[in-house]
Protein backbone atom coordinates (compact mmCIF):
# COMPACT_ATOMS: atom_id res chain seq x y z
CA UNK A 1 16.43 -19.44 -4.17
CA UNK A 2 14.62 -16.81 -2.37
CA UNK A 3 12.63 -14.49 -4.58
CA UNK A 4 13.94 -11.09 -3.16
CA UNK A 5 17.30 -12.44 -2.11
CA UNK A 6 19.38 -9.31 -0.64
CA UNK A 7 16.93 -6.88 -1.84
CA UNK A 8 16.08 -3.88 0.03
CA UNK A 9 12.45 -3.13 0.63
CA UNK A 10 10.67 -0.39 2.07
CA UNK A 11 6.76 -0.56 2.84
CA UNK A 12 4.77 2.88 4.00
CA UNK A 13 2.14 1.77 6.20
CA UNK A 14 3.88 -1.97 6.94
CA UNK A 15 2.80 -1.49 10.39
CA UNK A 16 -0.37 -3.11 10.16
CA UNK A 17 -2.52 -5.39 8.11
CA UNK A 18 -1.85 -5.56 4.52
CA UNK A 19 1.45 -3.92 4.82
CA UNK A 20 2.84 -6.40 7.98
CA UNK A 21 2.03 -9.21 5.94
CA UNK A 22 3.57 -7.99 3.10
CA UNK A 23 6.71 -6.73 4.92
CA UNK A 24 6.78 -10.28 7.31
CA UNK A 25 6.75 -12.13 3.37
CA UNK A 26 9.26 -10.15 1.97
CA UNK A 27 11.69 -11.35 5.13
CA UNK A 28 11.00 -14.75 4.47
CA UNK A 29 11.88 -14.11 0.72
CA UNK A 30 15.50 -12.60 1.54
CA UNK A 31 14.49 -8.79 1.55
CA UNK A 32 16.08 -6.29 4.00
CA UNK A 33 12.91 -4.57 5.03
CA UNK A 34 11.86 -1.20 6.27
CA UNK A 35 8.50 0.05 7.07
CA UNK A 36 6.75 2.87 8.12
CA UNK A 37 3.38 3.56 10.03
CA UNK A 38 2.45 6.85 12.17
CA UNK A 39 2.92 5.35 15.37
CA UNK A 40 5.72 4.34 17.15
CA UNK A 41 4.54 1.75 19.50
CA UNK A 42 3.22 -0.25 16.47
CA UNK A 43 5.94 0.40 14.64
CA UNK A 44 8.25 -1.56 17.33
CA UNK A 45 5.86 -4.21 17.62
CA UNK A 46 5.80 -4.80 13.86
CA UNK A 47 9.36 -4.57 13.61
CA UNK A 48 9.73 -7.32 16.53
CA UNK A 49 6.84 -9.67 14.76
CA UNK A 50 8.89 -8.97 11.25
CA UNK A 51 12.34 -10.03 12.11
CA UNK A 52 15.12 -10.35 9.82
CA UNK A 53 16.79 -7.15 11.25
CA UNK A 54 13.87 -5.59 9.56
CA UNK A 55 13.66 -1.48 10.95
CA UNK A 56 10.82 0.73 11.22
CA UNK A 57 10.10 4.45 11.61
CA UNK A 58 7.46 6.68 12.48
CA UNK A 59 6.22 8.43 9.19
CA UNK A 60 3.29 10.17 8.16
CA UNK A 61 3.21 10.49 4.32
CA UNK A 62 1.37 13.67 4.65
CA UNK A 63 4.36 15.47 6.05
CA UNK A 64 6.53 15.80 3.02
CA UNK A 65 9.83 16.21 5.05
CA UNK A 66 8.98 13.05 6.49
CA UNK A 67 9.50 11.13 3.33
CA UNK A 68 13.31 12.47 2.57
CA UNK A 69 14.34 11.40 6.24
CA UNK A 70 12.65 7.99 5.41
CA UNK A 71 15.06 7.41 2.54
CA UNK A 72 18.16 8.86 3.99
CA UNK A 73 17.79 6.19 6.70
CA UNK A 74 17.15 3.28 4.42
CA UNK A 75 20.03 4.09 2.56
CA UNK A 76 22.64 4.93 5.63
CA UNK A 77 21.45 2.10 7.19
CA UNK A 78 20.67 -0.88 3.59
CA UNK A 79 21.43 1.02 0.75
CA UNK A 80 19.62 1.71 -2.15
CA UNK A 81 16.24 0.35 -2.33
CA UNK A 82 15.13 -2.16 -4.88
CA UNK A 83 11.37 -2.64 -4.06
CA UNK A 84 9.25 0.42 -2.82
CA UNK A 85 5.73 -0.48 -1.80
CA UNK A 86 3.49 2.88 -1.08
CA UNK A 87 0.62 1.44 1.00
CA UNK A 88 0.06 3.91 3.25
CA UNK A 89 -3.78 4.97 3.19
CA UNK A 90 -6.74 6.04 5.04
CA UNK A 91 -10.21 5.23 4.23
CA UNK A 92 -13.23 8.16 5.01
CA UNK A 93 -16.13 7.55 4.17
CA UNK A 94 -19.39 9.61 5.01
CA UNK A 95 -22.78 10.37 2.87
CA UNK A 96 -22.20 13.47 0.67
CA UNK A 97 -24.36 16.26 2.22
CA UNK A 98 -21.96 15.59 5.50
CA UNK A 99 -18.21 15.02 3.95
CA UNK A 100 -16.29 18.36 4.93
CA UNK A 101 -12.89 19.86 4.00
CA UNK A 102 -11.14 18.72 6.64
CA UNK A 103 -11.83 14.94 5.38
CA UNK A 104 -11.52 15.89 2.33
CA UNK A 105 -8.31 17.62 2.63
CA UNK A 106 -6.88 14.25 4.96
CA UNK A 107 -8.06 11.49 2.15
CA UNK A 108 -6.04 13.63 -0.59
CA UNK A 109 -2.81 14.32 1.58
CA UNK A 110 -2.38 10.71 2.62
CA UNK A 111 -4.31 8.78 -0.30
CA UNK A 112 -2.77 10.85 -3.21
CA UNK A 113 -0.22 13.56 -2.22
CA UNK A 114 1.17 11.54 0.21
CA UNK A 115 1.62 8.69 -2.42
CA UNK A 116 3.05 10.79 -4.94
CA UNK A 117 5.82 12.40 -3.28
CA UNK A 118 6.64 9.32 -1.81
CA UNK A 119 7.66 8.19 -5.09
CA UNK A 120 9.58 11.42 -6.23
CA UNK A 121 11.31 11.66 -3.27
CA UNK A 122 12.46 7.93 -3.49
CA UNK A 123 13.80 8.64 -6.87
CA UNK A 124 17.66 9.49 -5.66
CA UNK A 125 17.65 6.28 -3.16
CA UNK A 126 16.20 3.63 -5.91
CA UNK A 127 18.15 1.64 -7.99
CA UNK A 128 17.75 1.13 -11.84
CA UNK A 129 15.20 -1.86 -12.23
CA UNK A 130 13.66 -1.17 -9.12
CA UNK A 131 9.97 -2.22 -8.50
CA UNK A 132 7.60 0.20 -7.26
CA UNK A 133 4.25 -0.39 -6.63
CA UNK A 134 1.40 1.34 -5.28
CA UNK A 135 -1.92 0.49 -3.43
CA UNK A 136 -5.02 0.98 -5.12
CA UNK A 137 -8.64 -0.22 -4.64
CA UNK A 138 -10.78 -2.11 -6.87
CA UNK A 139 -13.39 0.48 -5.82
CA UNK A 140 -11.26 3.16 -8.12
CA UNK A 141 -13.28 1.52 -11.04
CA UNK A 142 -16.75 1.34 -8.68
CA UNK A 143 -19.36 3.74 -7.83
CA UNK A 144 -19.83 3.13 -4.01
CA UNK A 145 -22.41 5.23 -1.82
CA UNK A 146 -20.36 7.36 1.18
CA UNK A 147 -17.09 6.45 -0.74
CA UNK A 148 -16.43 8.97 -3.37
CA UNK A 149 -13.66 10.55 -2.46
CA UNK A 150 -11.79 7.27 -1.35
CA UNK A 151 -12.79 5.56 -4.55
CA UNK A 152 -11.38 9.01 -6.68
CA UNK A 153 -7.77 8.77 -4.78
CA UNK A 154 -7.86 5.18 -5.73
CA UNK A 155 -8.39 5.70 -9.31
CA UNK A 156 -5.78 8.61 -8.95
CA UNK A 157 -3.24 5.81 -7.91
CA UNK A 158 -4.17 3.77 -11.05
CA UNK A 159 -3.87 6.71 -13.04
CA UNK A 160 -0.28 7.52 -11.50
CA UNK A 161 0.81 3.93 -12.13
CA UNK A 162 0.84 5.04 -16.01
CA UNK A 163 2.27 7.79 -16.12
CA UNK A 164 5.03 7.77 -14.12
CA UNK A 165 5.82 4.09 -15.50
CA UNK A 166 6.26 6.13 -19.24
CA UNK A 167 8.59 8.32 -17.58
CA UNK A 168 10.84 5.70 -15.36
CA UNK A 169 11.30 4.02 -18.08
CA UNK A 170 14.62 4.75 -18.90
CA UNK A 171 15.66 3.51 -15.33
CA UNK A 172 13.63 0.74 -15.96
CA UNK A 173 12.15 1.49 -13.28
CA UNK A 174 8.77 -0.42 -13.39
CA UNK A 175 5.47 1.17 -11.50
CA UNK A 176 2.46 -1.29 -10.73
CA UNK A 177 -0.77 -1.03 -8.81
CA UNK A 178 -2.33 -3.44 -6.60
CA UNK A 179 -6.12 -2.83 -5.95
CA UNK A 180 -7.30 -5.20 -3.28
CA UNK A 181 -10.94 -5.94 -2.86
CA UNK A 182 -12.74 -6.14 0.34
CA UNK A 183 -9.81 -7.80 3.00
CA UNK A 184 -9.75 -8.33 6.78
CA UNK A 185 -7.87 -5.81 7.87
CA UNK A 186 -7.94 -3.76 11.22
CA UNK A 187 -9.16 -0.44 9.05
CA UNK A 188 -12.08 -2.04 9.68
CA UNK A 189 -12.24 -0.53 13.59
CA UNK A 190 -10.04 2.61 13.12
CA UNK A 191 -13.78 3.76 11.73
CA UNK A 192 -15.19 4.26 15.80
CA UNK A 193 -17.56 1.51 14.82
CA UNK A 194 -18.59 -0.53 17.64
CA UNK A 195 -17.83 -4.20 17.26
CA UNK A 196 -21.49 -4.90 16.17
CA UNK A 197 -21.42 -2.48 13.09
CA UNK A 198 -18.16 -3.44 12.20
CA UNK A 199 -19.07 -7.16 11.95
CA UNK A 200 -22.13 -5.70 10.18
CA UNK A 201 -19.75 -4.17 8.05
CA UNK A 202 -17.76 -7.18 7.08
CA UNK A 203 -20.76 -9.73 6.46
CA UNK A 204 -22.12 -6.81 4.08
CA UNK A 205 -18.94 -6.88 1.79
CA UNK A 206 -18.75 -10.85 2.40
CA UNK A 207 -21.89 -11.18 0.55
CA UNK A 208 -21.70 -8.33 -2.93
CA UNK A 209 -18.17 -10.19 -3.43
CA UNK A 210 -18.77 -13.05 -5.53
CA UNK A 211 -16.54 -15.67 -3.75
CA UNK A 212 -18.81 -14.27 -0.32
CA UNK A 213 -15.68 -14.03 1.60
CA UNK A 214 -13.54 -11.27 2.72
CA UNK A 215 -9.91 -11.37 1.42
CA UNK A 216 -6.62 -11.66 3.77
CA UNK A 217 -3.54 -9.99 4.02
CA UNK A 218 -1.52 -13.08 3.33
CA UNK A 219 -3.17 -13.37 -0.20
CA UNK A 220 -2.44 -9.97 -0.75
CA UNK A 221 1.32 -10.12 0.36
CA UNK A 222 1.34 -12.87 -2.10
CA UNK A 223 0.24 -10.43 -4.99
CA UNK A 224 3.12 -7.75 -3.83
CA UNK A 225 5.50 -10.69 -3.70
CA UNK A 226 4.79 -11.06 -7.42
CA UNK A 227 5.13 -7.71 -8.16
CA UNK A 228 8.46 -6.90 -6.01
CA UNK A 229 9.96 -10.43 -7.93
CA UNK A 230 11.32 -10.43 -11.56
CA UNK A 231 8.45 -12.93 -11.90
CA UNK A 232 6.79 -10.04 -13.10
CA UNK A 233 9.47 -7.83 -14.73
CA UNK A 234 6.81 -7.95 -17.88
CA UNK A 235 4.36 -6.25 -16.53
CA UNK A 236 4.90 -2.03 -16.33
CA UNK A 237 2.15 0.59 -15.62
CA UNK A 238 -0.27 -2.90 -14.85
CA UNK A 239 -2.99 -3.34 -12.64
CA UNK A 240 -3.03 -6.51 -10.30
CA UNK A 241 -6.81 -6.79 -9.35
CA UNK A 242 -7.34 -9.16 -6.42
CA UNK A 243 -10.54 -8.36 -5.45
CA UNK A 244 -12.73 -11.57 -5.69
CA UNK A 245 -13.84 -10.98 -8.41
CA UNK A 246 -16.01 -8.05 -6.84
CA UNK A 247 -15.56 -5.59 -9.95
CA UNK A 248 -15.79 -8.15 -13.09
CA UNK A 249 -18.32 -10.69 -11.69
């Protein structure tokens, strides 16, 4: 029996990395799948690599009208949704004395904002006993140099998780984080890195996590396939760290 037989399942940001892994497993488990990303041409091509019927549509989370015509599709074209994964998110980094408003302003629309009316909006188009279940960071519960502000959206997320778990409740409607540690993931070169720094870049994080290896996508699609599956229908306002052991080691 597939885990998310018939389910429908929409992923913000599924275009790409973590969330096309994520979105290609929940096809293989049964799932009638929808994702999102802010371009079109990658959209398509996820869609196509995805299968299943799967659809996708241009979205930025930071546009709040966005998010309602999201839904309205799902549901005209699936139904209700059962499994609502809000990974979506940018990552800006930059030493304190140069971090303006405008990044500011971009990691809270998309990181937090974004994230949160992605779930209100959703709440007409979910089902009772739907999963949702947002992206975090283990670096919400880090201090990392250049990475405040990314790290404070993250720890937003967890934050969010609680509360809004305590009131879905009587939906049972259960809201989970997953906070991913360092993973190989093309964010890596939407930085304007060159290839040098960004391999730089990856070897540095390969070596403070204690396994010394980046994570994949795969092994985190795993950890949203847990948490989109009644296999963890215990678990409400929880934290899924998958991280290498980066923040406890």
């Amino acid at each position: 029996m597939k885990k998310l037989e018939n389910k429908v399942a929409v992923i913000t940001g599924g275009n790409s990395g973590i969330g096309l892994a994520t979105a290609k497993l929940f096809a293989e488990q049964g799932a009638k799948v929808a994702i999102t990303g802010r371009n079109q041409t990658t959209v398509n091509s996820a869609v196509a690599e995805i299968g299943n019927q799967a659809i996708g549509l241009a979205n930025d989370v930071s546009d709040l009208k966005n998010i309602t015509t999201l839904y309205e599709t799902v549901k005209d074209t699936f139904g209700k949704i059962d499994v609502l994964v809000v990974n979506a998110g940018i990552f800006v980094t930059a030493p304190l004395a140069d971090f303006t408003e405008e990044m500011f302003d971009q990691s809270i629309d998309v990181n937090f904002k974004g994230l949160f009316f992605s779930v209100q909006r959703a709440l007409p188009y979910l089902n009772d006993g739907a999963s949702v279940i947002l992206t975090g960071s283990t670096v919400g519960e880090k201090g990392m140099a250049t990475a405040s502000i990314y790290a404070a959206t993250k720890a937003a997320v967890r934050s969010l998780a609680r509360g809004l778990s305590a009131e879905l409740l009587d939906r049972n409607i259960r809201v989970n984080v997953l906070s991913p540690g360092p993973i190989d993931t093309p964010i890596f070169g939407r930085t304007g890195a060159t290839a040098e720094q960004i391999d730089g870049t990856k070897a540095h994080f390969a070596s403070v996590v204690p396994i010394k290896r980046l994570g994949t996508s795969e092994e985190m699609a795993e950890g949203f396939l847990y948490l989109a599956s009644d296999n963890s229908k215990y678990m409400v306002g929880g934290e899924l760290l998958l991280d290498g052991g980066l923040r406890t080691l």
